[in-house]
PDB file of N, CA and C in Angstrom:
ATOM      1  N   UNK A   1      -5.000  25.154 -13.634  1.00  0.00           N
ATOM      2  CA  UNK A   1      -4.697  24.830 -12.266  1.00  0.00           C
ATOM      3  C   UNK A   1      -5.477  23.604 -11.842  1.00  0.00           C
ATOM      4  N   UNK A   2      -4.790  22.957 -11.065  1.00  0.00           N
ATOM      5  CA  UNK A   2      -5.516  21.844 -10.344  1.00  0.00           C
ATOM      6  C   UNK A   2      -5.622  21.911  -9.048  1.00  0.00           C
ATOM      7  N   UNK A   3      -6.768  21.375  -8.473  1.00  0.00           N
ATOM      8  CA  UNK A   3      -7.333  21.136  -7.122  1.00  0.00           C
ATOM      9  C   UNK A   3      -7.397  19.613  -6.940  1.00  0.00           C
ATOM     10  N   UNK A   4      -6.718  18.508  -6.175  1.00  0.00           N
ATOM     11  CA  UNK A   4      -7.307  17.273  -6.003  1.00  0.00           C
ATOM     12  C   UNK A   4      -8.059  17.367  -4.801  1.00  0.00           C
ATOM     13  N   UNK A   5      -7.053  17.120  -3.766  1.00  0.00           N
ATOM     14  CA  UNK A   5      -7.686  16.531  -2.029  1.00  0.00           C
ATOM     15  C   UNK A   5      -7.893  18.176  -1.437  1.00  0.00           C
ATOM     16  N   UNK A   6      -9.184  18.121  -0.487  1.00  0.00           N
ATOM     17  CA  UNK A   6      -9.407  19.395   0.032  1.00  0.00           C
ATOM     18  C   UNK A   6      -8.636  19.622   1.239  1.00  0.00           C
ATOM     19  N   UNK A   7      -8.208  20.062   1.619  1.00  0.00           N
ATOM     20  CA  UNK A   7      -7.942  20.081   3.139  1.00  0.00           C
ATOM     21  C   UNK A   7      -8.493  21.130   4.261  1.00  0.00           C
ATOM     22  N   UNK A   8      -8.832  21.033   5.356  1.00  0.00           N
ATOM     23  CA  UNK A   8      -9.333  22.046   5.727  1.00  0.00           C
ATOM     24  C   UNK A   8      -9.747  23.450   5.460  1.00  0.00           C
ATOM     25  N   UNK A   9     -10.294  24.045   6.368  1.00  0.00           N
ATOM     26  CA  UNK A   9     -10.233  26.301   5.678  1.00  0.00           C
ATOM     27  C   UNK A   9      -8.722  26.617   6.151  1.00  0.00           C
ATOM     28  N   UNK A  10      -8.503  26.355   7.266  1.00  0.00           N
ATOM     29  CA  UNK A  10      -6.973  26.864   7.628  1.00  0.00           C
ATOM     30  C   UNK A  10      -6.155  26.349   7.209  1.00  0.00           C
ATOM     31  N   UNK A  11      -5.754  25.285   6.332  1.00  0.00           N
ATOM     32  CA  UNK A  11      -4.864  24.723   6.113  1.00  0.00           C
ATOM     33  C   UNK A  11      -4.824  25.322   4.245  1.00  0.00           C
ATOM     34  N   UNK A  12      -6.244  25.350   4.248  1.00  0.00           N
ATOM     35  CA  UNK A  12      -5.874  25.894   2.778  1.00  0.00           C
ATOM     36  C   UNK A  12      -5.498  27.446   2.633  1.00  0.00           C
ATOM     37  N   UNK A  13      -6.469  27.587   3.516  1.00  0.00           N
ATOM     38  CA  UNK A  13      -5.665  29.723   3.678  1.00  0.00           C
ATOM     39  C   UNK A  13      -4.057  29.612   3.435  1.00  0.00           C
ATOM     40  N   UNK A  14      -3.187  28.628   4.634  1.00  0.00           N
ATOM     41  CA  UNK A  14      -1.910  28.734   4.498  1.00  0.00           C
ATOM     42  C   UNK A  14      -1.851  28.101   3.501  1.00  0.00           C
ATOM     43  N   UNK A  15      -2.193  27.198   2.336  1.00  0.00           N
ATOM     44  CA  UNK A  15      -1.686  26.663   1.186  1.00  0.00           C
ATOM     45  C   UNK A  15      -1.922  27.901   0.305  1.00  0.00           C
ATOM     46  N   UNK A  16      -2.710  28.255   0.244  1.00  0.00           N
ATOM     47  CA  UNK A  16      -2.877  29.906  -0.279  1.00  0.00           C
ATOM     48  C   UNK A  16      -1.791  30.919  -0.807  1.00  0.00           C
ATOM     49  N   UNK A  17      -1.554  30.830   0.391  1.00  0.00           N
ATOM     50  CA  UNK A  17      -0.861  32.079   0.784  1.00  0.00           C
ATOM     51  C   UNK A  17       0.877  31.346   0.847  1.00  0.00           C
ATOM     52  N   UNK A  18       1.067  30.453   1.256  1.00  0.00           N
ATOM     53  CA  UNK A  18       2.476  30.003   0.221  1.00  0.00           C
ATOM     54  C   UNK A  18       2.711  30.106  -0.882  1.00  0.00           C
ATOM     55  N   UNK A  19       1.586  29.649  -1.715  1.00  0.00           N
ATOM     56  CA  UNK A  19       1.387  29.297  -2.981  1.00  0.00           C
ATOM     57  C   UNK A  19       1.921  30.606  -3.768  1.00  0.00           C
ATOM     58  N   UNK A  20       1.032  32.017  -2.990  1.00  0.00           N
ATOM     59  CA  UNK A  20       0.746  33.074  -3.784  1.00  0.00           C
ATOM     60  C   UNK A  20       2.313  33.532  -3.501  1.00  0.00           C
ATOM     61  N   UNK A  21       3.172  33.581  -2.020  1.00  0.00           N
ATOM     62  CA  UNK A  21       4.359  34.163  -1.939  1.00  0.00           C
ATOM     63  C   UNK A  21       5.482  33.083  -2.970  1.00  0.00           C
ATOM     64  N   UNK A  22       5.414  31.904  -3.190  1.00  0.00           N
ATOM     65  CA  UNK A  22       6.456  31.600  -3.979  1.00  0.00           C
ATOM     66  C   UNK A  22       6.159  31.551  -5.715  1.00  0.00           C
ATOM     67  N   UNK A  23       5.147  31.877  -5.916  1.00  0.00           N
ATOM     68  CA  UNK A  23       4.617  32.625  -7.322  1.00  0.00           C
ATOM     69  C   UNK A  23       5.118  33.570  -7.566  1.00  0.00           C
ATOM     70  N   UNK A  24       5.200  34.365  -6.775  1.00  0.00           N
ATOM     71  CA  UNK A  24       6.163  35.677  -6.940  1.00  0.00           C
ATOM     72  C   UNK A  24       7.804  36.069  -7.425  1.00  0.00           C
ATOM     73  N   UNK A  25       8.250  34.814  -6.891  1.00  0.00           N
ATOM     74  CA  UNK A  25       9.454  35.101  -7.323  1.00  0.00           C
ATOM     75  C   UNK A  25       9.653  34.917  -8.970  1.00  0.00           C
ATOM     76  N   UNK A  26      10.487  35.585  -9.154  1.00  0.00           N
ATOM     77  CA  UNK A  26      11.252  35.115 -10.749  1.00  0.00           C
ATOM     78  C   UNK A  26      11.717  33.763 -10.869  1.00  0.00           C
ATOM     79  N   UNK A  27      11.375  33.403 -12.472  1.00  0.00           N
ATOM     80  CA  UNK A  27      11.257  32.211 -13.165  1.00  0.00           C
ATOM     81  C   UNK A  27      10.765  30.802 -12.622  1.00  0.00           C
ATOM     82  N   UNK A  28      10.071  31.365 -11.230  1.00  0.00           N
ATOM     83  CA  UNK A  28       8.978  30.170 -10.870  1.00  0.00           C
ATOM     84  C   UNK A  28       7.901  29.995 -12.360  1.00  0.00           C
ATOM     85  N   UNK A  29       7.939  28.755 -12.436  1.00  0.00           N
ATOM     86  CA  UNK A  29       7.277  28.186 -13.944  1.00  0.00           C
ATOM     87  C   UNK A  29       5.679  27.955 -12.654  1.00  0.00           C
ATOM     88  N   UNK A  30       6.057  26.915 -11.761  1.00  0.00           N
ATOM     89  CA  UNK A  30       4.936  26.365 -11.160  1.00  0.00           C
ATOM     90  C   UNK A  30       4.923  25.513  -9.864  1.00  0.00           C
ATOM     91  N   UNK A  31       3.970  25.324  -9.217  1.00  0.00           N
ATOM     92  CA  UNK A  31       4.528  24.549  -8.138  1.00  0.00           C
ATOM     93  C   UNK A  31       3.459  23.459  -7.401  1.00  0.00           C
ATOM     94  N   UNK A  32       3.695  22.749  -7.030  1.00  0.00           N
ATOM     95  CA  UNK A  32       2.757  21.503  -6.745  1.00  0.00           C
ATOM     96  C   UNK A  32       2.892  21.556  -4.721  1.00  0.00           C
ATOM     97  N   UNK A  33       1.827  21.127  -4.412  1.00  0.00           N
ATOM     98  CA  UNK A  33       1.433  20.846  -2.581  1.00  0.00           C
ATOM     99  C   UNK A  33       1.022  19.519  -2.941  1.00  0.00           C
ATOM    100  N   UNK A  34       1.665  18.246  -2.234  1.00  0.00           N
ATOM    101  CA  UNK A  34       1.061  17.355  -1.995  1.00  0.00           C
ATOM    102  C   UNK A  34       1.556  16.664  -0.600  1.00  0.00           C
ATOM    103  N   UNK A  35       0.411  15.735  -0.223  1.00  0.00           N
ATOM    104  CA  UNK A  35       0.508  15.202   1.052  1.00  0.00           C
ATOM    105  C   UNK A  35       1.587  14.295   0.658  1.00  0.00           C
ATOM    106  N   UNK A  36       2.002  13.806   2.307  1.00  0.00           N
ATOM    107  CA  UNK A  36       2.989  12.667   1.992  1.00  0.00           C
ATOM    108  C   UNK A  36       3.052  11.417   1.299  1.00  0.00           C
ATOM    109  N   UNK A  37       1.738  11.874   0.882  1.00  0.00           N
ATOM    110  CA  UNK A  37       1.350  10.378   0.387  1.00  0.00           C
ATOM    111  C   UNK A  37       1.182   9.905  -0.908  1.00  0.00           C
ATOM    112  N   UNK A  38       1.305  11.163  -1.556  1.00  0.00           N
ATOM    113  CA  UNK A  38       1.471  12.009  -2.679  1.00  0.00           C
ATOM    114  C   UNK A  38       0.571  12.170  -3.581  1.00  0.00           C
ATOM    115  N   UNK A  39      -0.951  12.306  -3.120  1.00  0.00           N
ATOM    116  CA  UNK A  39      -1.915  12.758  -2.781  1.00  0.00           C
ATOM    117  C   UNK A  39      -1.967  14.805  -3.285  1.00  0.00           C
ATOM    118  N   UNK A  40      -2.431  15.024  -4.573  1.00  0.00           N
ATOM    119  CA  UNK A  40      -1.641  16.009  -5.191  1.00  0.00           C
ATOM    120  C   UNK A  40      -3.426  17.298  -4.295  1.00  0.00           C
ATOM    121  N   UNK A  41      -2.634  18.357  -3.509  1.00  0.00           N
ATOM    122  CA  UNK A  41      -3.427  19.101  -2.807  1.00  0.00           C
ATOM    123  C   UNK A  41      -3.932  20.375  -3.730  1.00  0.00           C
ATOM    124  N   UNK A  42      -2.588  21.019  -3.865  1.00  0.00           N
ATOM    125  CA  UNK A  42      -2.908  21.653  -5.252  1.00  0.00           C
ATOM    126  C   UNK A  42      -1.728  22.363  -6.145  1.00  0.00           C
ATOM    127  N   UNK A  43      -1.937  22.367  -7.401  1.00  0.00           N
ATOM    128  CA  UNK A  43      -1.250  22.394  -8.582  1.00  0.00           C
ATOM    129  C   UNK A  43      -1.209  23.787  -9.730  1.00  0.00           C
ATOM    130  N   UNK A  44      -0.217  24.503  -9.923  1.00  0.00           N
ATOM    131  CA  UNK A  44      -0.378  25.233 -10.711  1.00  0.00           C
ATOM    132  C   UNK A  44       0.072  24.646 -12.199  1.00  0.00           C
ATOM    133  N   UNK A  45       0.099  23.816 -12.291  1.00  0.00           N
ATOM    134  CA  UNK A  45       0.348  22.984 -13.488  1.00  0.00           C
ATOM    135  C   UNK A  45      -0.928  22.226 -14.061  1.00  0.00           C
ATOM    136  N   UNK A  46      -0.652  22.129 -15.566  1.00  0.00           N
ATOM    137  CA  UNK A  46      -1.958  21.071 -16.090  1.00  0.00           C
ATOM    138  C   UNK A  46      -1.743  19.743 -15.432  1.00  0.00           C
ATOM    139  N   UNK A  47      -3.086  18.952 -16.039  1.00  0.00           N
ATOM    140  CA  UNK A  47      -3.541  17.407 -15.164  1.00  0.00           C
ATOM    141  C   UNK A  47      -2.029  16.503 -15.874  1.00  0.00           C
ATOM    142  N   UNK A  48      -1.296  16.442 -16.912  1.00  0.00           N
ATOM    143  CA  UNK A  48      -0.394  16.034 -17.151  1.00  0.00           C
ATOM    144  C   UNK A  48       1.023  16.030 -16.432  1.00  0.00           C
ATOM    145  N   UNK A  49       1.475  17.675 -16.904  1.00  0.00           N
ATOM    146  CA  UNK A  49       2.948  17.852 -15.686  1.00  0.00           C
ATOM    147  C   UNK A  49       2.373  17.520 -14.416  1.00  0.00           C
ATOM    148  N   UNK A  50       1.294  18.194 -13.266  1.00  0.00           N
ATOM    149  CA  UNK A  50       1.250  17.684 -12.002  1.00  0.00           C
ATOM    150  C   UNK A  50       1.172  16.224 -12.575  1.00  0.00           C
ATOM    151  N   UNK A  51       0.987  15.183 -12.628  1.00  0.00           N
ATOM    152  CA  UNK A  51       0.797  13.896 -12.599  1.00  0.00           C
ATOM    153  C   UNK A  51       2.354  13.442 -12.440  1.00  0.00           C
ATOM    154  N   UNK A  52       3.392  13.691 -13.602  1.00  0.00           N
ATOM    155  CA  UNK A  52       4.764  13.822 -13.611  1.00  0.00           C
ATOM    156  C   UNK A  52       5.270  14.090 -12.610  1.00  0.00           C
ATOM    157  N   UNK A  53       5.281  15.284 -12.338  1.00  0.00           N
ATOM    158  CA  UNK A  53       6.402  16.074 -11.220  1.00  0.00           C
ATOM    159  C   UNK A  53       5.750  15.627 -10.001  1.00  0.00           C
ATOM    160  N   UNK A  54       4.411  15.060  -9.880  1.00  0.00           N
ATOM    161  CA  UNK A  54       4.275  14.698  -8.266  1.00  0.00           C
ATOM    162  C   UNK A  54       4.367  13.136  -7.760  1.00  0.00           C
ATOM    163  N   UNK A  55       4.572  12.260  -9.149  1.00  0.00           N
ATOM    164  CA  UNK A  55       4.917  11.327  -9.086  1.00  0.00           C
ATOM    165  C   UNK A  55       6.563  10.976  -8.861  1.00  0.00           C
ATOM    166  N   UNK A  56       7.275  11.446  -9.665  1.00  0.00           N
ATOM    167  CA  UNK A  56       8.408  11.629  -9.890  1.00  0.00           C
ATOM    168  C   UNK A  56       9.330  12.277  -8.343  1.00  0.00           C
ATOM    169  N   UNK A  57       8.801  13.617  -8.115  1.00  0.00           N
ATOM    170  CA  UNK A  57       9.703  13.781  -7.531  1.00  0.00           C
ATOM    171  C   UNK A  57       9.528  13.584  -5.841  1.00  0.00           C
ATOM    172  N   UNK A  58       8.229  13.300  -5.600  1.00  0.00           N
ATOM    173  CA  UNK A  58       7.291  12.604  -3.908  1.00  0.00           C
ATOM    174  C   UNK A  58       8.378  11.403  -4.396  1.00  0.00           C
ATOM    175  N   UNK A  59       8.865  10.701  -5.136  1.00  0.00           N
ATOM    176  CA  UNK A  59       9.231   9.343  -5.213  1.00  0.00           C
ATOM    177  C   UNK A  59      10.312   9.570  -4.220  1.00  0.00           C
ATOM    178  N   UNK A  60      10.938  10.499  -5.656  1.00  0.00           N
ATOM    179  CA  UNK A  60      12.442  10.764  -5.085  1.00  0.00           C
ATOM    180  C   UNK A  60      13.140  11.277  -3.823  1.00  0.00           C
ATOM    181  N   UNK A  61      12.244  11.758  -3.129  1.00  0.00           N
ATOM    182  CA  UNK A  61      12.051  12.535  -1.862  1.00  0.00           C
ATOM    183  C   UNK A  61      12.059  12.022  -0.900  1.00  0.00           C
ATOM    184  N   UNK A  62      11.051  10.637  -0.644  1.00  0.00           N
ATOM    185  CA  UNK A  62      10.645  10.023  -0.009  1.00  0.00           C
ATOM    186  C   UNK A  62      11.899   8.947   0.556  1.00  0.00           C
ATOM    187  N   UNK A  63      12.872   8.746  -1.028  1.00  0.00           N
ATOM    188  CA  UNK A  63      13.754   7.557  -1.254  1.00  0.00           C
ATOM    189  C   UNK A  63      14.837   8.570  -0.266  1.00  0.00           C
ATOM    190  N   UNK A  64      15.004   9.393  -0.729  1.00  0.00           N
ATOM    191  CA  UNK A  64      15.953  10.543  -0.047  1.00  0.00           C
ATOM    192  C   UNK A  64      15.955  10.677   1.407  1.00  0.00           C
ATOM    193  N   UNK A  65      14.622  10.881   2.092  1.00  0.00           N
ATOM    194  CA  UNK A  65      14.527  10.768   3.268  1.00  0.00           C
ATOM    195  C   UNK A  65      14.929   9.713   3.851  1.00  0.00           C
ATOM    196  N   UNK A  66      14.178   8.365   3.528  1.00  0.00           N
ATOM    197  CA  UNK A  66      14.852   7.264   3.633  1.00  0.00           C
ATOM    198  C   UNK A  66      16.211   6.947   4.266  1.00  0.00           C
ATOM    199  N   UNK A  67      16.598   7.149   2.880  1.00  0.00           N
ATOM    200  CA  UNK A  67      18.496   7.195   3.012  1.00  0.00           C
ATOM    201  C   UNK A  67      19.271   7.787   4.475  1.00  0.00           C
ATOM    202  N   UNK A  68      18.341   9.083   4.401  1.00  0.00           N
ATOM    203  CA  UNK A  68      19.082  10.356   5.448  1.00  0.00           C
ATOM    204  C   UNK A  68      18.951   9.588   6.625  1.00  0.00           C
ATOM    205  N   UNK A  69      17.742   9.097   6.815  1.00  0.00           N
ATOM    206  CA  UNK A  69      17.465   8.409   8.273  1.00  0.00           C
ATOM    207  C   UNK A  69      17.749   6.837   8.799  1.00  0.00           C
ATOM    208  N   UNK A  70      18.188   6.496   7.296  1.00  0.00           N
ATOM    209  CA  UNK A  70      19.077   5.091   7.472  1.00  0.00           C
ATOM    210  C   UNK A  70      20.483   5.333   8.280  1.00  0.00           C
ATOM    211  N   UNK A  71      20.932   6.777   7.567  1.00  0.00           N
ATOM    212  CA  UNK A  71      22.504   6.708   7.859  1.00  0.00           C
ATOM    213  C   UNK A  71      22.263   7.419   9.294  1.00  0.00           C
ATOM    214  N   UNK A  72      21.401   8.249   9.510  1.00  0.00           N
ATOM    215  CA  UNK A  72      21.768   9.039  11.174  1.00  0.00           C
ATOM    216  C   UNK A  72      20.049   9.479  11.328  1.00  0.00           C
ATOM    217  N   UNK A  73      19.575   8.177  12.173  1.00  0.00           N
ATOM    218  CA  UNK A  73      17.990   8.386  11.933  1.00  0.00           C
ATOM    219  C   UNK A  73      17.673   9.462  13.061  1.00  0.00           C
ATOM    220  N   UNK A  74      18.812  10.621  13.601  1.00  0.00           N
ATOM    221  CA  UNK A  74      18.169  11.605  14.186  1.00  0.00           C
ATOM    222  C   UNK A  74      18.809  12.878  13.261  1.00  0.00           C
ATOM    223  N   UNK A  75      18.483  12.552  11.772  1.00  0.00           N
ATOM    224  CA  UNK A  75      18.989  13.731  10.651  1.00  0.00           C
ATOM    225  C   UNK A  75      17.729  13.777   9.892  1.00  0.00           C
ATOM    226  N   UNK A  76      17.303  14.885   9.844  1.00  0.00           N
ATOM    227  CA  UNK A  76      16.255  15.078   9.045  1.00  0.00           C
ATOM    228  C   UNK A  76      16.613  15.902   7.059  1.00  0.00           C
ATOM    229  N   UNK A  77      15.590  15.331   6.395  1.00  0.00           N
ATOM    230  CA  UNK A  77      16.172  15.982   5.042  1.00  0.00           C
ATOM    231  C   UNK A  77      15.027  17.410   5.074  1.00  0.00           C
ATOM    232  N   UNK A  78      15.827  18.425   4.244  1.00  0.00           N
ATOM    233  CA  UNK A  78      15.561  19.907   4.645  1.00  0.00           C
ATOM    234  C   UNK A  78      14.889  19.842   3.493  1.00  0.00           C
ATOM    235  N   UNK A  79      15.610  19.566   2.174  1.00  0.00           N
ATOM    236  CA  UNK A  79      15.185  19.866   0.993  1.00  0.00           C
ATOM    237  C   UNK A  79      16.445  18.939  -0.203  1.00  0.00           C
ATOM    238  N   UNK A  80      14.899  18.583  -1.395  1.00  0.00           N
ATOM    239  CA  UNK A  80      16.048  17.897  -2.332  1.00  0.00           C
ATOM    240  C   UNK A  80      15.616  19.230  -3.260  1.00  0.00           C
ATOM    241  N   UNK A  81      17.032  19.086  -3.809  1.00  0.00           N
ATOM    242  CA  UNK A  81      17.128  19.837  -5.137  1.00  0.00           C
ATOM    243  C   UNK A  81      17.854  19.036  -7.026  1.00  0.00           C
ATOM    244  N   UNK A  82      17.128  19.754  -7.693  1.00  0.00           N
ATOM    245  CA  UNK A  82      17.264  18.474  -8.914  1.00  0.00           C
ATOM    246  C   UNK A  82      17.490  19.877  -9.758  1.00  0.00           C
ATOM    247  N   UNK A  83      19.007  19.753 -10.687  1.00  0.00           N
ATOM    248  CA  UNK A  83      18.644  20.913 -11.641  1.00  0.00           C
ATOM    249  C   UNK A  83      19.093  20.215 -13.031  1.00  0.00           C
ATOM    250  N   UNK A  84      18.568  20.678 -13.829  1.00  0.00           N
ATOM    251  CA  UNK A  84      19.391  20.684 -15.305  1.00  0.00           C
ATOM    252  C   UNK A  84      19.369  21.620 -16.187  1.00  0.00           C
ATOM    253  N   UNK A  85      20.103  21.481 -17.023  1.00  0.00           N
ATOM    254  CA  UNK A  85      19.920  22.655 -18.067  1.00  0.00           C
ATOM    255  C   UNK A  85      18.924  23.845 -18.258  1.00  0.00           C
ATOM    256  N   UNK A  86      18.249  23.485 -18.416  1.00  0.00           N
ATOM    257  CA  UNK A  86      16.693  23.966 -18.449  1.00  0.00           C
ATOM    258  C   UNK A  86      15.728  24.295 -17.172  1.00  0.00           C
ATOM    259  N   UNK A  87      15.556  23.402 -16.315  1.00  0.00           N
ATOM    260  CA  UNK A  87      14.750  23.790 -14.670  1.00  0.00           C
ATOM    261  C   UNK A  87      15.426  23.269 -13.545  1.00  0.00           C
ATOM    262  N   UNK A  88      15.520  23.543 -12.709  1.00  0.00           N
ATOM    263  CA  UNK A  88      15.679  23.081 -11.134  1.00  0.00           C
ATOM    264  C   UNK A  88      14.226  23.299 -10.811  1.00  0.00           C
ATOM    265  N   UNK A  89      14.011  22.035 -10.088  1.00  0.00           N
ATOM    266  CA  UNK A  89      13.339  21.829  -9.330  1.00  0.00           C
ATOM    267  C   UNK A  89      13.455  21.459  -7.618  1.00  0.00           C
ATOM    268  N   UNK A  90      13.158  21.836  -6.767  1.00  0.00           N
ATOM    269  CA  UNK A  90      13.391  21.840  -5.395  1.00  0.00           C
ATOM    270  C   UNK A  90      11.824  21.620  -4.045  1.00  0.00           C
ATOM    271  N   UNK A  91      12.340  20.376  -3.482  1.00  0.00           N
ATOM    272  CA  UNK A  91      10.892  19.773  -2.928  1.00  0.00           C
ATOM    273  C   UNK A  91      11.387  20.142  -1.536  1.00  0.00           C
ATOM    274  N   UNK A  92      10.733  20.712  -0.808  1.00  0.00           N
ATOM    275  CA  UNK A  92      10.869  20.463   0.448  1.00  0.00           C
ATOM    276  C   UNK A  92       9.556  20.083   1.630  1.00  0.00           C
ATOM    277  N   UNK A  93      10.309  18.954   1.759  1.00  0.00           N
ATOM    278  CA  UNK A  93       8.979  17.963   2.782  1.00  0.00           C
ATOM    279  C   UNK A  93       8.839  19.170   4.106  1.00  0.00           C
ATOM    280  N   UNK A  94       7.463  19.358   4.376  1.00  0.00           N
ATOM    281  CA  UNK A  94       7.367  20.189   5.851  1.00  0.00           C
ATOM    282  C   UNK A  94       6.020  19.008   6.381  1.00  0.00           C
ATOM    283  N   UNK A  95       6.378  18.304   7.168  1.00  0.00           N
ATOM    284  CA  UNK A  95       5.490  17.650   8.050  1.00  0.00           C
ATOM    285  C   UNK A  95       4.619  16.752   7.182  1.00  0.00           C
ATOM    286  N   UNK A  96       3.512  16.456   6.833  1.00  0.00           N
ATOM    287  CA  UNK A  96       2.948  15.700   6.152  1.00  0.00           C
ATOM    288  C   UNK A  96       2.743  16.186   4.827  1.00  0.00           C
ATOM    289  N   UNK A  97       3.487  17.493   4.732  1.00  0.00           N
ATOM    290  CA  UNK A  97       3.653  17.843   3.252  1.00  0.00           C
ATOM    291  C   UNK A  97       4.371  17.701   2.382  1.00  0.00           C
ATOM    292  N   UNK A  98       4.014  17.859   1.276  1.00  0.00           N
ATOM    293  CA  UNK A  98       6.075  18.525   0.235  1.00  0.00           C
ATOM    294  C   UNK A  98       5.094  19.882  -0.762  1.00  0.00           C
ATOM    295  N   UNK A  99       6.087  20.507  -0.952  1.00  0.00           N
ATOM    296  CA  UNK A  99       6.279  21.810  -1.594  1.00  0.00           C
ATOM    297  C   UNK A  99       7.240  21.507  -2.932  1.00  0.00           C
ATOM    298  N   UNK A 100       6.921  21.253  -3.703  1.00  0.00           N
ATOM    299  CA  UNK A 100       7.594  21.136  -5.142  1.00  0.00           C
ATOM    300  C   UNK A 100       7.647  22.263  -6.228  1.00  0.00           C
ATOM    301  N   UNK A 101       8.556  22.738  -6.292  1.00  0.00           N
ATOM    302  CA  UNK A 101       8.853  24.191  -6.779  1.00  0.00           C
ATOM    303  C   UNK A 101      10.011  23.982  -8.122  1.00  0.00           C
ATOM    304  N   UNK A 102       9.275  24.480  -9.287  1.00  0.00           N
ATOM    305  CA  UNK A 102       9.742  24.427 -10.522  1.00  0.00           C
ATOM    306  C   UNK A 102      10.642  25.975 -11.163  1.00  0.00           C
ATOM    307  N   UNK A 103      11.643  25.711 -11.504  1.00  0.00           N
ATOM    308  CA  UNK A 103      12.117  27.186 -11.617  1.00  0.00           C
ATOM    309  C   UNK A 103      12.663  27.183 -12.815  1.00  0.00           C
ATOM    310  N   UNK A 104      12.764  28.208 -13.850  1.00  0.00           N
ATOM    311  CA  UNK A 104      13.423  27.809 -15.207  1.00  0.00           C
ATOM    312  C   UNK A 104      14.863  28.970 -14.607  1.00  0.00           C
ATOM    313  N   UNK A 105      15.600  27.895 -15.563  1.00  0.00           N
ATOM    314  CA  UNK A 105      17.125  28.131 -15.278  1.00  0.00           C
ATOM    315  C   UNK A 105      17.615  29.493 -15.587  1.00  0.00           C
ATOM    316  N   UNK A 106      16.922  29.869 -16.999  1.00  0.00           N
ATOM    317  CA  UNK A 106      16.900  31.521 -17.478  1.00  0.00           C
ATOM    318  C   UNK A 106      16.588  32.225 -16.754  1.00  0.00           C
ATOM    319  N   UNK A 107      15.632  32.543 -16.148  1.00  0.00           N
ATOM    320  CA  UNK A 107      15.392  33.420 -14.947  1.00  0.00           C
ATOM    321  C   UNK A 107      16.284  33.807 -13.821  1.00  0.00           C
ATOM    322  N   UNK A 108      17.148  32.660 -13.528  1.00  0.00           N
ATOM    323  CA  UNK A 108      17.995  32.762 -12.371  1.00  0.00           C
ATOM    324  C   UNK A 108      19.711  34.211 -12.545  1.00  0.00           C
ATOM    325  N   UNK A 109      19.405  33.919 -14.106  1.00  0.00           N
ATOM    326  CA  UNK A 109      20.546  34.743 -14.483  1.00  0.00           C
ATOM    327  C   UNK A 109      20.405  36.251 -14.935  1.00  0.00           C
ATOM    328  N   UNK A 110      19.021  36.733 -15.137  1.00  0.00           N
ATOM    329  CA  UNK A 110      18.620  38.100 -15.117  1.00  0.00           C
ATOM    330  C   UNK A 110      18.804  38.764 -14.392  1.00  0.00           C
ATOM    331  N   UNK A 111      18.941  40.010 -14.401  1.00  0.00           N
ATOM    332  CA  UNK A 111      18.792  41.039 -13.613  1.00  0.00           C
ATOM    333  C   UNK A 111      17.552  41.725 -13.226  1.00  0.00           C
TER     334      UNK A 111
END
């Protein structure tokens, strides 16, 4: 696991405690908190994948938002989602955050 930027006691309680409720679900692999800035808060992934997935997909997110607020700048983006074969991944920006959530594709089809 990784820890970069600290953020407050209350802010980390609730990073906490997101963290721990979307761990829970099935075929969550892992999931990354970073600021908007993409500024990695904290990581259930090694120093490698977080480096990847918070580079990569803060990019893509950011470009996304972008877009949304080019075409109707009173539309906000909820959430991007990215799947392939193998994982979907799904970021959703909340305020100066994003929530980057890794899911393997096998899981989704169990019972």
């Amino acid at each position: 696991m990784t820890t970069q930027a600290q953020p407050g006691i209350s802010q980390q309680n609730d990073v906490e405690a997101t963290i721990k409720r979307i761990s829970g679900h099935p075929g969550v692999q892992g999931l990354l908190v970073l600021m908007d800035d993409g500024t990695v808060i904290r990581s259930t992934f090694d120093d490698e994948m977080t480096s990847k997935y918070s580079k990569l997909v803060s990019t893509y997110t950011i470009l996304s938002r972008s877009s949304i607020r080019d075409i109707d700048p009173a539309n906000e983006l909820n959430y991007v989602r990215i799947r392939s074969d193998k994982r979907e991944l799904v970021c959703i920006p909340e305020g100066k955050y994003f929530i980057i959530v890794v899911t393997s594709m096998d899981a989704e089809f169990k019972p």
